[in-house]
PDB file of N, CA and C in Angstrom:
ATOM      1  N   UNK A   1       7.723  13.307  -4.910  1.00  0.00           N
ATOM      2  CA  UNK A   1       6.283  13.087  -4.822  1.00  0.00           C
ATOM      3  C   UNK A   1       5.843  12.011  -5.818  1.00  0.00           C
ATOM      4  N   UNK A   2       6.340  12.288  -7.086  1.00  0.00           N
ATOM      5  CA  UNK A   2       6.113  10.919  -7.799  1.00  0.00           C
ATOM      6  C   UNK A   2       6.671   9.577  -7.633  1.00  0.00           C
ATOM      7  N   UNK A   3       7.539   9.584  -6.478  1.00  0.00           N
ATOM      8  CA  UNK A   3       8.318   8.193  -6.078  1.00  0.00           C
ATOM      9  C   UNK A   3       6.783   7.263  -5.257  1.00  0.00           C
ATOM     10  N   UNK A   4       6.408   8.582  -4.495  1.00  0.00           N
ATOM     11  CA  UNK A   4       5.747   8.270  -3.059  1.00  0.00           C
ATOM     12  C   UNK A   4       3.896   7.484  -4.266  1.00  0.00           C
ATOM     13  N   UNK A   5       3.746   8.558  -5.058  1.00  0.00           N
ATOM     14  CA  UNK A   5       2.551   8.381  -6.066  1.00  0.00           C
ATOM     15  C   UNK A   5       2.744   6.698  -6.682  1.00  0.00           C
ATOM     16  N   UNK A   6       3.950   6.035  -7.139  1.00  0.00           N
ATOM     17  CA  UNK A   6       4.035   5.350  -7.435  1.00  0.00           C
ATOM     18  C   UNK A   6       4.406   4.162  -6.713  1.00  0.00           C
ATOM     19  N   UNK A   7       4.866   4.341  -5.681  1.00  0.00           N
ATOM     20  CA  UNK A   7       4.676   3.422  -4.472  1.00  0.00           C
ATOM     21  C   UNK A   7       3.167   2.935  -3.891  1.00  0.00           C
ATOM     22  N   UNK A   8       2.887   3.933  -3.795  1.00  0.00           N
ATOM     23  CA  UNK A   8       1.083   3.999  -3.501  1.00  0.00           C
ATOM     24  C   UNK A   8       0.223   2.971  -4.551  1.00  0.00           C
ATOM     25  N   UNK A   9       0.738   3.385  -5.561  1.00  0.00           N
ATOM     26  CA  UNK A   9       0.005   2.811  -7.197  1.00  0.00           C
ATOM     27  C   UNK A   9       0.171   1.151  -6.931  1.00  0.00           C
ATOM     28  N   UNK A  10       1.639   0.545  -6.754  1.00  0.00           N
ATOM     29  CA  UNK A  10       2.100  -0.665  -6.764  1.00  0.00           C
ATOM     30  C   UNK A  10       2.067  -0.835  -5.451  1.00  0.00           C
ATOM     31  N   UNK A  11       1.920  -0.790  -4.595  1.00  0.00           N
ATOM     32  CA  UNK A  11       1.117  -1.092  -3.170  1.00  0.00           C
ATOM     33  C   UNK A  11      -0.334  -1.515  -3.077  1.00  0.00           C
ATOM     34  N   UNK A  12      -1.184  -1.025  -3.358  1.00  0.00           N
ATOM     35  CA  UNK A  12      -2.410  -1.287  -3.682  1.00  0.00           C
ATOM     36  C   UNK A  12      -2.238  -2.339  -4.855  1.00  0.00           C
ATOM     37  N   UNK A  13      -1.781  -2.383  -6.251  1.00  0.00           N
ATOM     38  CA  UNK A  13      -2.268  -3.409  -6.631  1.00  0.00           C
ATOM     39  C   UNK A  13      -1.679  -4.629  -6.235  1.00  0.00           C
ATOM     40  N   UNK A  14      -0.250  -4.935  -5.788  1.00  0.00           N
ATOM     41  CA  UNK A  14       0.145  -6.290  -5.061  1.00  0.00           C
ATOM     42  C   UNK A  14      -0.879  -6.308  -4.106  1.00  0.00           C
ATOM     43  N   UNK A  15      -1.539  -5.731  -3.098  1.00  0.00           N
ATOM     44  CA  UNK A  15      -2.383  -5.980  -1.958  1.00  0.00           C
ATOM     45  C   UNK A  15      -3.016  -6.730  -2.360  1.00  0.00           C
ATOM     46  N   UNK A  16      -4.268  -5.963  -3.988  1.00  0.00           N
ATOM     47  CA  UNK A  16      -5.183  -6.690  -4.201  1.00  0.00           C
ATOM     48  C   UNK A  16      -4.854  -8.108  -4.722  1.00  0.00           C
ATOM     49  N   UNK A  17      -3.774  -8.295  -5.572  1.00  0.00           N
ATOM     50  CA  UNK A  17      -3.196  -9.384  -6.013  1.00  0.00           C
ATOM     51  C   UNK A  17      -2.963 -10.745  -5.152  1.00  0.00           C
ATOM     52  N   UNK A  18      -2.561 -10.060  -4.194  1.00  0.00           N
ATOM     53  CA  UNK A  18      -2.159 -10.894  -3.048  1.00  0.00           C
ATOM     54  C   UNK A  18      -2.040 -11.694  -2.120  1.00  0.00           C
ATOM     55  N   UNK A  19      -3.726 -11.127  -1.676  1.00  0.00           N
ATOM     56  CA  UNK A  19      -4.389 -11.812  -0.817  1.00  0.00           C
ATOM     57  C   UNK A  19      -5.872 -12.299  -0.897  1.00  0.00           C
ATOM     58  N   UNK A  20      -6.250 -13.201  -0.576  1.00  0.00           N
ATOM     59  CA  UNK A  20      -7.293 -13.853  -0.456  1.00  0.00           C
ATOM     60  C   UNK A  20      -9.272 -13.288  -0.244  1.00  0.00           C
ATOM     61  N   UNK A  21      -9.352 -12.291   0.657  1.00  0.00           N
ATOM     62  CA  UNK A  21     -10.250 -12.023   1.513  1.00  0.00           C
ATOM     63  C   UNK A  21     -10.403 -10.056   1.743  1.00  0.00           C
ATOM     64  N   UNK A  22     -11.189  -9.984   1.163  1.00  0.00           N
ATOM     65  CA  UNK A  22     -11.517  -8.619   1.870  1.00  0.00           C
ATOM     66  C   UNK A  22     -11.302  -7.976   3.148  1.00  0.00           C
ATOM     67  N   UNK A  23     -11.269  -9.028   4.046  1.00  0.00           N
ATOM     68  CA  UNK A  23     -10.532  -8.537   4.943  1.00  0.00           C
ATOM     69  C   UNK A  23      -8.535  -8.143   4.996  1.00  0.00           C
ATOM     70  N   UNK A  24      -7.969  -9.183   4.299  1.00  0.00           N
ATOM     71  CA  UNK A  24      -7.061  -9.472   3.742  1.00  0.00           C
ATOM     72  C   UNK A  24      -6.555  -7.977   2.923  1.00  0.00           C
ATOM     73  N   UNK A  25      -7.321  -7.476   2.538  1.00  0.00           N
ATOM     74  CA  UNK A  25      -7.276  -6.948   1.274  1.00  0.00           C
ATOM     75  C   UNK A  25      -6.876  -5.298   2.078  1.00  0.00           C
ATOM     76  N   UNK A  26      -7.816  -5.107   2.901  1.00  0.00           N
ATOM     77  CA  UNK A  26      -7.914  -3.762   3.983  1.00  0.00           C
ATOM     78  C   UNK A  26      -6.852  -4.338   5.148  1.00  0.00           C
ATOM     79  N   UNK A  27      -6.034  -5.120   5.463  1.00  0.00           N
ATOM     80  CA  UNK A  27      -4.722  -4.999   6.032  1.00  0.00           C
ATOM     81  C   UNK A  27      -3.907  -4.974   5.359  1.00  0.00           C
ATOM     82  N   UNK A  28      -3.722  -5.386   4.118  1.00  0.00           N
ATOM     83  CA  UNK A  28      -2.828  -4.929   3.275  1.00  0.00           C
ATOM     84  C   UNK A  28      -2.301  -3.692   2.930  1.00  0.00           C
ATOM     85  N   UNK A  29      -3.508  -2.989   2.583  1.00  0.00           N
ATOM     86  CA  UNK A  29      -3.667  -1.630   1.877  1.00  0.00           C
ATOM     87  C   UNK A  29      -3.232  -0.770   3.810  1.00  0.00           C
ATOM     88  N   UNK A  30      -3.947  -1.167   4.717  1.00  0.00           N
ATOM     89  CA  UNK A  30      -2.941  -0.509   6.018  1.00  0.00           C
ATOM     90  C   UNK A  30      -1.392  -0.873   6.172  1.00  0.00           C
ATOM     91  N   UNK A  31      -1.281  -1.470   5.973  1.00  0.00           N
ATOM     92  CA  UNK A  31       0.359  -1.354   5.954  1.00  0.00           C
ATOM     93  C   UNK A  31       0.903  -1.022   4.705  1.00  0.00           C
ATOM     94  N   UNK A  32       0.569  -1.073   3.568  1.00  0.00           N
ATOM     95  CA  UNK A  32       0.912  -0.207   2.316  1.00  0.00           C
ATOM     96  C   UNK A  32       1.243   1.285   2.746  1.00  0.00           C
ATOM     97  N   UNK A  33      -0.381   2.020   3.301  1.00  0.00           N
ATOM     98  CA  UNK A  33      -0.256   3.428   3.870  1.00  0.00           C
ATOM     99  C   UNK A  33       0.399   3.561   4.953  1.00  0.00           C
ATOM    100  N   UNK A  34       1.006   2.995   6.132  1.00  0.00           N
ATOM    101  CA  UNK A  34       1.612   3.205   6.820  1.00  0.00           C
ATOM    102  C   UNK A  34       3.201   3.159   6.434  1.00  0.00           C
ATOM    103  N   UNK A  35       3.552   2.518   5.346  1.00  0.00           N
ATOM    104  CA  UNK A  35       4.953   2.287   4.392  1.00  0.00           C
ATOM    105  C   UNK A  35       4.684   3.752   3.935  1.00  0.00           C
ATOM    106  N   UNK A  36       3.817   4.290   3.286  1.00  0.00           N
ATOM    107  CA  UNK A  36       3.665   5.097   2.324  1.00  0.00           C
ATOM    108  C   UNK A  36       4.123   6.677   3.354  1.00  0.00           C
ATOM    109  N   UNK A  37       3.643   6.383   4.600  1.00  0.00           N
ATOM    110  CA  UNK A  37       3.494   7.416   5.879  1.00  0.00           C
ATOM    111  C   UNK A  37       4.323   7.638   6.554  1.00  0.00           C
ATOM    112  N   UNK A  38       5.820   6.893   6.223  1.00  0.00           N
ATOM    113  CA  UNK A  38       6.821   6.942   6.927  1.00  0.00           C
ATOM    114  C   UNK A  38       7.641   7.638   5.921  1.00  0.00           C
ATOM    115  N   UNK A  39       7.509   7.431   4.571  1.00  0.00           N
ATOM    116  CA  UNK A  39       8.581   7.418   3.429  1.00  0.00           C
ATOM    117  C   UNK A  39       8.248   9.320   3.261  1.00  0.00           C
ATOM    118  N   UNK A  40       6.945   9.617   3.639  1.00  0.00           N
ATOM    119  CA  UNK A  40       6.562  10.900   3.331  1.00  0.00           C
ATOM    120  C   UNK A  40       6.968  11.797   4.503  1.00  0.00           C
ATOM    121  N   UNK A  41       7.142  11.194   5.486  1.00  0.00           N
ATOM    122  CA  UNK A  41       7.642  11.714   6.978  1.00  0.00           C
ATOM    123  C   UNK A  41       9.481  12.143   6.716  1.00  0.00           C
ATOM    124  N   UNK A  42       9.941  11.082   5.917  1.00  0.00           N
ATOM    125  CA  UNK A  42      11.472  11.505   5.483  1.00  0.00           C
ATOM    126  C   UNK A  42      12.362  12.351   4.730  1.00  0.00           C
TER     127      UNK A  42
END
């Protein structure tokens, strides 16, 4: 659970880091949680 907590943590901030645009910013963070949604499924 703390793998998945800290994946989450450094997911979100590369997103914000990352990209350009608020929009940008909310596809990022969806495919972060969908990474995050598979790893928790395993």
């Amino acid at each position: 659970m703390k793998k998945i907590t800290l994946l989450a943590i450094l997911s979100v901030t590369f997103a914000l880091v990352g990209c350009n645009t608020v929009k940008g910013v909310g596809q990022d963070i969806q495919k972060a949680g969908e990474k995050i949604e598979g790893a928790a499924k395993k």
